[in-house]
Protein backbone atom coordinates (compact mmCIF):
# COMPACT_ATOMS: atom_id res chain seq x y z
CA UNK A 1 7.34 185.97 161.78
CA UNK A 2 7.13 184.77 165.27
CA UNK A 3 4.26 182.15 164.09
CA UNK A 4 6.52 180.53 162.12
CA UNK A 5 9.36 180.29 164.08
CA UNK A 6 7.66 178.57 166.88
CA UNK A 7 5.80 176.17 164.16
CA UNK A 8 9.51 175.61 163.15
CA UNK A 9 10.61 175.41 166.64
CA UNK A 10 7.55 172.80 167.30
CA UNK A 11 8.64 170.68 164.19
CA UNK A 12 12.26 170.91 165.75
CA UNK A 13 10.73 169.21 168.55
CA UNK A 14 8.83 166.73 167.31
CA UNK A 15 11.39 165.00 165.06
CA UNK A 16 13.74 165.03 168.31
CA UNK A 17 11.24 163.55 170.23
CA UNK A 18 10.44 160.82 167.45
CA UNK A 19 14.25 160.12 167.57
CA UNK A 20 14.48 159.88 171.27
CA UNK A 21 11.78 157.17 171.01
CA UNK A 22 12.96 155.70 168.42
CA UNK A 23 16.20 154.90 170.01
CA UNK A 24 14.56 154.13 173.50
CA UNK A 25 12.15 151.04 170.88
CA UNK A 26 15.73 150.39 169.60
CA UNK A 27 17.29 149.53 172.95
CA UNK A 28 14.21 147.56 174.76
CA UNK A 29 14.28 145.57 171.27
CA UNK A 30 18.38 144.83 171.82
CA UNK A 31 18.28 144.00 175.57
CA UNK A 32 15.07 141.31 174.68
CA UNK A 33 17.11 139.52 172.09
CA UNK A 34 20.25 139.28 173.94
CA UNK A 35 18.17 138.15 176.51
CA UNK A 36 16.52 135.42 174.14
CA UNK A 37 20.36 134.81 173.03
CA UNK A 38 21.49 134.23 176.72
CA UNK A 39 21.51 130.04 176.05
CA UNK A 40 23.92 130.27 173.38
CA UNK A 41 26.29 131.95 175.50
CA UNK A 42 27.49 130.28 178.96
CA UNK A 43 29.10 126.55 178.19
CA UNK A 44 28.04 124.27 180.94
CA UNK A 45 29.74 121.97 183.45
CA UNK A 46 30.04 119.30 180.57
CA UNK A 47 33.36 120.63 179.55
CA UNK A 48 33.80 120.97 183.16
CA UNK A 49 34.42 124.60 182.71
CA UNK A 50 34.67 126.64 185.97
CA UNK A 51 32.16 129.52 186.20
CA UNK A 52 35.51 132.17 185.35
CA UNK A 53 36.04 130.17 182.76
CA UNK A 54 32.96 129.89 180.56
CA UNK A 55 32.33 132.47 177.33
CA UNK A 56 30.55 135.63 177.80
CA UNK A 57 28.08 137.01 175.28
CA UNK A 58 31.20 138.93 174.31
CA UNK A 59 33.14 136.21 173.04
CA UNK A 60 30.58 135.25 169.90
CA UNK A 61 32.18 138.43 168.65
CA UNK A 62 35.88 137.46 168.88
CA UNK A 63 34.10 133.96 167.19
CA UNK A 64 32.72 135.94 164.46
CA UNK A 65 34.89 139.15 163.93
CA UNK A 66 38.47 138.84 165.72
CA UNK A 67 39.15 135.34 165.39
CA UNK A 68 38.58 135.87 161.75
CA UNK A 69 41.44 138.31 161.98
CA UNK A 70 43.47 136.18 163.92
CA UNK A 71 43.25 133.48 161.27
CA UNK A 72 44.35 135.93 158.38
CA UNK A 73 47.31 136.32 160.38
CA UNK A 74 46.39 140.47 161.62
CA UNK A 75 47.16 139.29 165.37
CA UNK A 76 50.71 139.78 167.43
CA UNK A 77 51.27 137.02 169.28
CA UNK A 78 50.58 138.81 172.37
CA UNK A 79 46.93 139.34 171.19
CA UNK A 80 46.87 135.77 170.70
CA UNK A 81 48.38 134.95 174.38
CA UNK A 82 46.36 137.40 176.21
CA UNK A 83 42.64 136.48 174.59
CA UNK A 84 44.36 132.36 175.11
CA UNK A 85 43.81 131.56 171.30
CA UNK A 86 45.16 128.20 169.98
CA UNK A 87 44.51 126.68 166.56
CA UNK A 88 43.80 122.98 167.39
CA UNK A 89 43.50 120.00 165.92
CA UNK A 90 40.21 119.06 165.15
CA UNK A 91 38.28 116.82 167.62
CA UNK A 92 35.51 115.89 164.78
CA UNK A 93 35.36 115.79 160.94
CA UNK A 94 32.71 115.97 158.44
CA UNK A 95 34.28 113.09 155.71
CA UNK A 96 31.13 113.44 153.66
CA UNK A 97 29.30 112.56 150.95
CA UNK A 98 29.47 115.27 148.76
CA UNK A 99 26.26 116.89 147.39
CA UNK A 100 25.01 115.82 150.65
CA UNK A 101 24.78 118.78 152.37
CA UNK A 102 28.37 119.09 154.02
CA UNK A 103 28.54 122.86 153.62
CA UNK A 104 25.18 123.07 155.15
CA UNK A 105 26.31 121.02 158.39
CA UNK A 106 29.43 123.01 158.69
CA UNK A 107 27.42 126.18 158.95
CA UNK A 108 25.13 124.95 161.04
CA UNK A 109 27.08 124.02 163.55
CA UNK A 110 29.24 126.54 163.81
CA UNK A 111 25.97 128.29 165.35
CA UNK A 112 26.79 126.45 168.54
CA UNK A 113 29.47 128.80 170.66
CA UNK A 114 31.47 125.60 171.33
CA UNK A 115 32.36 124.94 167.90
CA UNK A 116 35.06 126.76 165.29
CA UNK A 117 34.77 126.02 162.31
CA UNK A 118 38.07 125.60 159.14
CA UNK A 119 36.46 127.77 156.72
CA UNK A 120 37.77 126.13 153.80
CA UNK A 121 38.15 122.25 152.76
CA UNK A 122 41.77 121.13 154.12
CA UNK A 123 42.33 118.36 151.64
CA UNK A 124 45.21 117.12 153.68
CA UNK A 125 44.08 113.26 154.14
CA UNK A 126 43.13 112.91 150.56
CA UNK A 127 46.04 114.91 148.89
CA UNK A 128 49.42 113.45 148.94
CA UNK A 129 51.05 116.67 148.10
CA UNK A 130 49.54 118.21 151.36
CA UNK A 131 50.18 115.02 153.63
CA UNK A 132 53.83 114.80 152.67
CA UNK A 133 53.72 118.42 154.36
CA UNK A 134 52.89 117.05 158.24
CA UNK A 135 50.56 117.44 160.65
CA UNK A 136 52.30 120.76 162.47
CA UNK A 137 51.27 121.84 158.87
CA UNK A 138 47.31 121.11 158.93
CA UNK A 139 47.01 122.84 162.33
CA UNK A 140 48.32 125.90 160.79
CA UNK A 141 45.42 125.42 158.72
CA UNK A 142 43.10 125.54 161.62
CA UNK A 143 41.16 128.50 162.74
CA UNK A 144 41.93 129.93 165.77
CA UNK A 145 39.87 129.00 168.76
CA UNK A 146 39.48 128.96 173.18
CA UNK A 147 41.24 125.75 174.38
CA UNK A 148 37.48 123.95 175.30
CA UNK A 149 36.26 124.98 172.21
CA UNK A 150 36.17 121.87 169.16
CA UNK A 151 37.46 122.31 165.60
CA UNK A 152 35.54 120.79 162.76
CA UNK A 153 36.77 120.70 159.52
CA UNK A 154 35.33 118.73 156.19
CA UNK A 155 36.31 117.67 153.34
CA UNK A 156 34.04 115.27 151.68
CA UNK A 157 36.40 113.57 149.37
CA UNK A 158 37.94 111.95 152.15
CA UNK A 159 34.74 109.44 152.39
CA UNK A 160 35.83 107.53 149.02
CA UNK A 161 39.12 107.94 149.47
CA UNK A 162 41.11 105.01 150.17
CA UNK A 163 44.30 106.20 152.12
CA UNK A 164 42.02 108.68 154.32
CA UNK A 165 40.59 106.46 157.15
CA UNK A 166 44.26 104.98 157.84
CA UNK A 167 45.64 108.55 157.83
CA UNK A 168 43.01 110.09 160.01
CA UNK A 169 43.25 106.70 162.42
CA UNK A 170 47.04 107.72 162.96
CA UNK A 171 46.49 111.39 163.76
CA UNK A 172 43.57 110.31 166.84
CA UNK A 173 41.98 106.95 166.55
CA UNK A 174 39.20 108.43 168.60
CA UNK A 175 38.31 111.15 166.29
CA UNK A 176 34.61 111.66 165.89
CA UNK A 177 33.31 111.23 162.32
CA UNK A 178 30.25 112.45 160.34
CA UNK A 179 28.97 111.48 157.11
CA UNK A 180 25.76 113.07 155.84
CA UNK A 181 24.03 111.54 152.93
CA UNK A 182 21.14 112.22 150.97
CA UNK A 183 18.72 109.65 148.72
CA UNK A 184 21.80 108.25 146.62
CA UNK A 185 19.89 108.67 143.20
CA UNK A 186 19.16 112.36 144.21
CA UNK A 187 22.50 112.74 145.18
CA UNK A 188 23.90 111.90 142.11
CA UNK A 189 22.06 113.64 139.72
CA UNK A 190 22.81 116.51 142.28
CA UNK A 191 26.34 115.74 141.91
CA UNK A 192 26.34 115.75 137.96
CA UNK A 193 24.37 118.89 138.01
CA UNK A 194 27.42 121.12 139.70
CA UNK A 195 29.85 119.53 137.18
CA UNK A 196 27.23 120.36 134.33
CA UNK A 197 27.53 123.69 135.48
CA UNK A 198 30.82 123.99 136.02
CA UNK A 199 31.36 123.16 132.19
CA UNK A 200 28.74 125.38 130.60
CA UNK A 201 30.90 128.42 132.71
CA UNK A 202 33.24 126.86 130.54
CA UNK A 203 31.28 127.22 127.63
CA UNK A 204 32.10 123.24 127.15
CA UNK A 205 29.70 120.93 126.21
CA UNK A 206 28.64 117.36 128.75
CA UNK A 207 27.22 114.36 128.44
CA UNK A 208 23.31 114.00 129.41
CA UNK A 209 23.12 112.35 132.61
CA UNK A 210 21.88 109.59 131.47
CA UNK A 211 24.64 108.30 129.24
CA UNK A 212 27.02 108.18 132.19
CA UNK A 213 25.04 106.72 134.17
CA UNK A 214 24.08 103.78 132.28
CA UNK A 215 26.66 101.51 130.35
CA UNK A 216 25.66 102.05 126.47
CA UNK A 217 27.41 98.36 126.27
CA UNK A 218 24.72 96.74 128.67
CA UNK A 219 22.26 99.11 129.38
CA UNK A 220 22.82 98.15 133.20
CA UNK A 221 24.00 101.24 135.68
CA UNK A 222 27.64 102.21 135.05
CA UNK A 223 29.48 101.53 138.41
CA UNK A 224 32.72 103.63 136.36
CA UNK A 225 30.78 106.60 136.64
CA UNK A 226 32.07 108.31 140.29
CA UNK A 227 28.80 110.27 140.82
CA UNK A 228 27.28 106.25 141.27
CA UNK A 229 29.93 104.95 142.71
CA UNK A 230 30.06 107.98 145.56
CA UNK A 231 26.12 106.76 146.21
CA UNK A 232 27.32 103.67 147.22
CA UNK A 233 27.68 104.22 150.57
CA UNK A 234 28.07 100.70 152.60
CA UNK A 235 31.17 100.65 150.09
CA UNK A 236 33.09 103.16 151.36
CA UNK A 237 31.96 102.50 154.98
CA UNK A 238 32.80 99.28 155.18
CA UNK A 239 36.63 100.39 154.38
CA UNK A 240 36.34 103.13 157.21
CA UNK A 241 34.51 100.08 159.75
CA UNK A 242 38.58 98.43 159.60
CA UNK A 243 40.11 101.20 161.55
CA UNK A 244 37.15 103.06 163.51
CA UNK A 245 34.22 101.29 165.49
CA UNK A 246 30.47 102.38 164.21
CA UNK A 247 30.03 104.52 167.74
CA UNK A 248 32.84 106.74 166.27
CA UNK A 249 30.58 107.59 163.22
CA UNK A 250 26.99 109.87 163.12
CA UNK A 251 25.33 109.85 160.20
CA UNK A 252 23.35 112.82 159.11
CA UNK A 253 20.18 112.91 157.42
CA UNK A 254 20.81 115.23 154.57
CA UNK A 255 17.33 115.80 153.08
CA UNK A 256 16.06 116.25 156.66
CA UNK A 257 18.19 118.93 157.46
CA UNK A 258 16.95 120.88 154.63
CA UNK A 259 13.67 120.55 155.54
CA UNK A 260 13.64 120.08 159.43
CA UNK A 261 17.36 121.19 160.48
CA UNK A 262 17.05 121.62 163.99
CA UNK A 263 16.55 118.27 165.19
CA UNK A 264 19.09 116.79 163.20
CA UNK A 265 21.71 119.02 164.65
CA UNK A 266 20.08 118.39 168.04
CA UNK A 267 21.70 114.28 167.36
CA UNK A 268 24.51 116.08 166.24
CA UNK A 269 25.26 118.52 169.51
CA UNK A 270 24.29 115.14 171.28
CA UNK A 271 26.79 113.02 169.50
CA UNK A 272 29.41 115.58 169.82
CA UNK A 273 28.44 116.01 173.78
CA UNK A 274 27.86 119.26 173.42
CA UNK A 275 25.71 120.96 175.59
CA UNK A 276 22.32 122.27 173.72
CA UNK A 277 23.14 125.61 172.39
CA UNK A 278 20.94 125.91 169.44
CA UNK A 279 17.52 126.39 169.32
CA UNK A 280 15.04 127.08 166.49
CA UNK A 281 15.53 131.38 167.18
CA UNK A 282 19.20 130.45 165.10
CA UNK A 283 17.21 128.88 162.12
CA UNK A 284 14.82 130.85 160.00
CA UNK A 285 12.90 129.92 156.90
CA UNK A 286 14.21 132.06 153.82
CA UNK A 287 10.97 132.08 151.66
CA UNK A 288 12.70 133.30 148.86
CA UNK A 289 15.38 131.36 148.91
CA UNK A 290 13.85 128.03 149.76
CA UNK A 291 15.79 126.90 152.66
CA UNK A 292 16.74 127.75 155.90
CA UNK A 293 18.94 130.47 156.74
CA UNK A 294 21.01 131.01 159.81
CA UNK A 295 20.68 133.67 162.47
CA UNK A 296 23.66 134.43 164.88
CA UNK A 297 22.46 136.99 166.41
CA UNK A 298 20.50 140.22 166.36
CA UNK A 299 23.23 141.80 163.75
CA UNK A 300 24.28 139.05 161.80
CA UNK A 301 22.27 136.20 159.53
CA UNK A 302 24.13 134.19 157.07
CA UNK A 303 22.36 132.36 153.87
CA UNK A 304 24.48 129.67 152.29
CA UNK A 305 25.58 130.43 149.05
CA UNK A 306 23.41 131.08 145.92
CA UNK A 307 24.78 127.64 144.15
CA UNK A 308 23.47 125.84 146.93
CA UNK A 309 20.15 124.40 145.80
CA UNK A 310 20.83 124.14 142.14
CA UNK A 311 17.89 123.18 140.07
CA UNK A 312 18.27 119.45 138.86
CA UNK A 313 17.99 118.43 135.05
CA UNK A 314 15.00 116.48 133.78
CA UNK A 315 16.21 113.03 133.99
CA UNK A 316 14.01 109.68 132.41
CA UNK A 317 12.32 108.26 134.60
CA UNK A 318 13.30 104.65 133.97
CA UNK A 319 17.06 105.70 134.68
CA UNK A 320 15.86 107.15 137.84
CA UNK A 321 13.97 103.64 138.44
CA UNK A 322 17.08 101.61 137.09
CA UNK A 323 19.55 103.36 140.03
CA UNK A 324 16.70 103.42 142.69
CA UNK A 325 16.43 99.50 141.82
CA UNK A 326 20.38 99.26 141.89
CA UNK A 327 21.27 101.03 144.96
CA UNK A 328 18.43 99.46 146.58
CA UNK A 329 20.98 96.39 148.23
CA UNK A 330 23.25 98.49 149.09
CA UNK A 331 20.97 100.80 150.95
CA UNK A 332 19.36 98.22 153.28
CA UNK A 333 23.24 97.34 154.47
CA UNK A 334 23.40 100.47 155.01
CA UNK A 335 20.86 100.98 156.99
CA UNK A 336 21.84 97.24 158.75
CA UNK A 337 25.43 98.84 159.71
CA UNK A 338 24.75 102.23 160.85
CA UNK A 339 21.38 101.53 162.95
CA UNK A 340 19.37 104.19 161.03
CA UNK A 341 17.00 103.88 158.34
CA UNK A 342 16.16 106.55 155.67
CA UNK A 343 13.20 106.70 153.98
CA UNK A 344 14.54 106.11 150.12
CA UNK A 345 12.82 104.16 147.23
């Protein structure tokens, strides 16, 4: 009787022991990532922040929990006064081109501790239902955020657009702007894959890609078709060139990011004059997946959504070398007006 009731007090011991290391592992692992998360936290004299003034470690969680909260609207306004929340106006915009990765770039930089991010596309430039409504109306829209922190918002229809760049010009002229594209053939067929799926949900038949993409009549590229048309980019530049000056605009690589993210949003925090924040420890490699994920810190990781990274159709290969051929023109203007070339056939 006694043996076994010190082999049970023994086994008592040694799962309290195993827990008491356990935790101790637990809490050397915690203190080394914070300490690996340190950069992210402190905003530097860029912003010309005094030291009182700058964001503890602390403050990624209002980011990521309370201001969350606060934008639902389950905040008194005295929470909101005493943590100095404002919803702002944002300072840059994401205007597109959609299927080119603007979700991606959103996420992305809302890594950085400087940045809040409108969670959902605005449409207020591009809809004249929610324009009519004011501009008192669209900051309601915006998340709430510190005073020196920037909003970003996007909405990628407002790149083709017409009444957008005049609209935006009005509300501050020296708004910052970024477009990120992709290879404008891949882009389209990327485009026409999310509306193909979008109408087999429906259980509705769609046209193969490549009757709308080629004119039946003349077997040349059908410029009606809006997936082609969006891939023209120099076109809907040159519209948004009459009201802003090309230093206003940073143009995004979007098949880089997918594949090398971190220095593209290095030319982003740049362009933004933000002070370097993130660093490859925020972007990890989802194998399974096939892109890049996002890690916040030691708690939290985000993936983007599962219909990111549909798979494409099979398209013919001589419509894919019709629209490489036809965009090709437009491309090298492109490239001409915005100072950066891409890598496309």
């Amino acid at each position: 009787m006694l043996f076994k009731q010190q082999a049970l007090l023994r086994q008592k011991l040694f799962v309290l022991g195993s827990l008491a290391i356990g935790s101790l592992l637990y809490l050397v692992a915690r203190v080394g990532s914070l300490d690996r998360l340190q950069p992210l936290c402190p905003i530097d004299g860029r912003f010309g922040l005094r030291s009182q003034d700058e964001i503890p470690l602390r403050a990624l969680q209002f980011k990521r929990g309370l201001l969350h909260e606060f934008r639902k609207g389950n905040a008194t306004k005295e929470q909101i006064r005493l943590h100095n929340l404002v919803q702002q106006l944002p300072k840059a915009i994401i205007i597109g081109v959609r299927k080119g990765g603007t979700r991606a770039l959103l996420e992305m930089l809302n890594l950085h501790p400087a940045v809040v991010k409108a969670s959902q596309e605005i449409h207020f430039f591009d809809n004249d239902e929610n324009y009519a409504k004011g501009i008192e109306w669209y900051r309601k829209k915006m998340p709430f955020s510190y005073p020196h922190q920037i909003t970003i918002e996007k909405s990628p229809a407002y790149f083709i657009t017409e009444e957008v760049p005049e609209r935006i010009y009005k509300m501050n002229s020296s708004i910052k702007l970024l477009i990120i594209v992709r290879e404008p053939t891949t882009r389209a067929i990327s485009d026409y894959t999310q509306v193909l799926e979008g109408k087999e949900r429906k259980n509705k038949t769609y046209y193969k890609f490549e009757k709308l993409a080629i004119d039946p009549n003349t077997c040349e590229v059908n410029t009606k078709y809006k997936a082609v048309r969006t891939s023209i980019y120099t076109k809907h530049l040159e519209r948004w060139l009459k009201y802003f000056p090309i230093e206003q605009f940073h143009i995004v690589d979007g098949d880089r990011l997918i594949t090398e993210p971190l220095p593209e949003l290095q030319l982003v925090e740049k362009f933004l004059n933000l002070p370097p924040r993130i660093s490859q420890y925020n972007l990890y490699f989802n194998a399974t997946r096939g892109f890049y994920c996002l890690r916040f810190n030691i708690v939290f990781n985000k993936c983007l959504a599962g219909s990111k990274g549909r798979i494409h159709p099979e398209v013919d290969t001589s419509v894919i070398t019709k629209l490489r051929k036809f965009f090709h023109p437009f491309n090298q203007k492109f490239y001409q007006i915005t100072g950066r070339t891409f890598n496309w056939p």
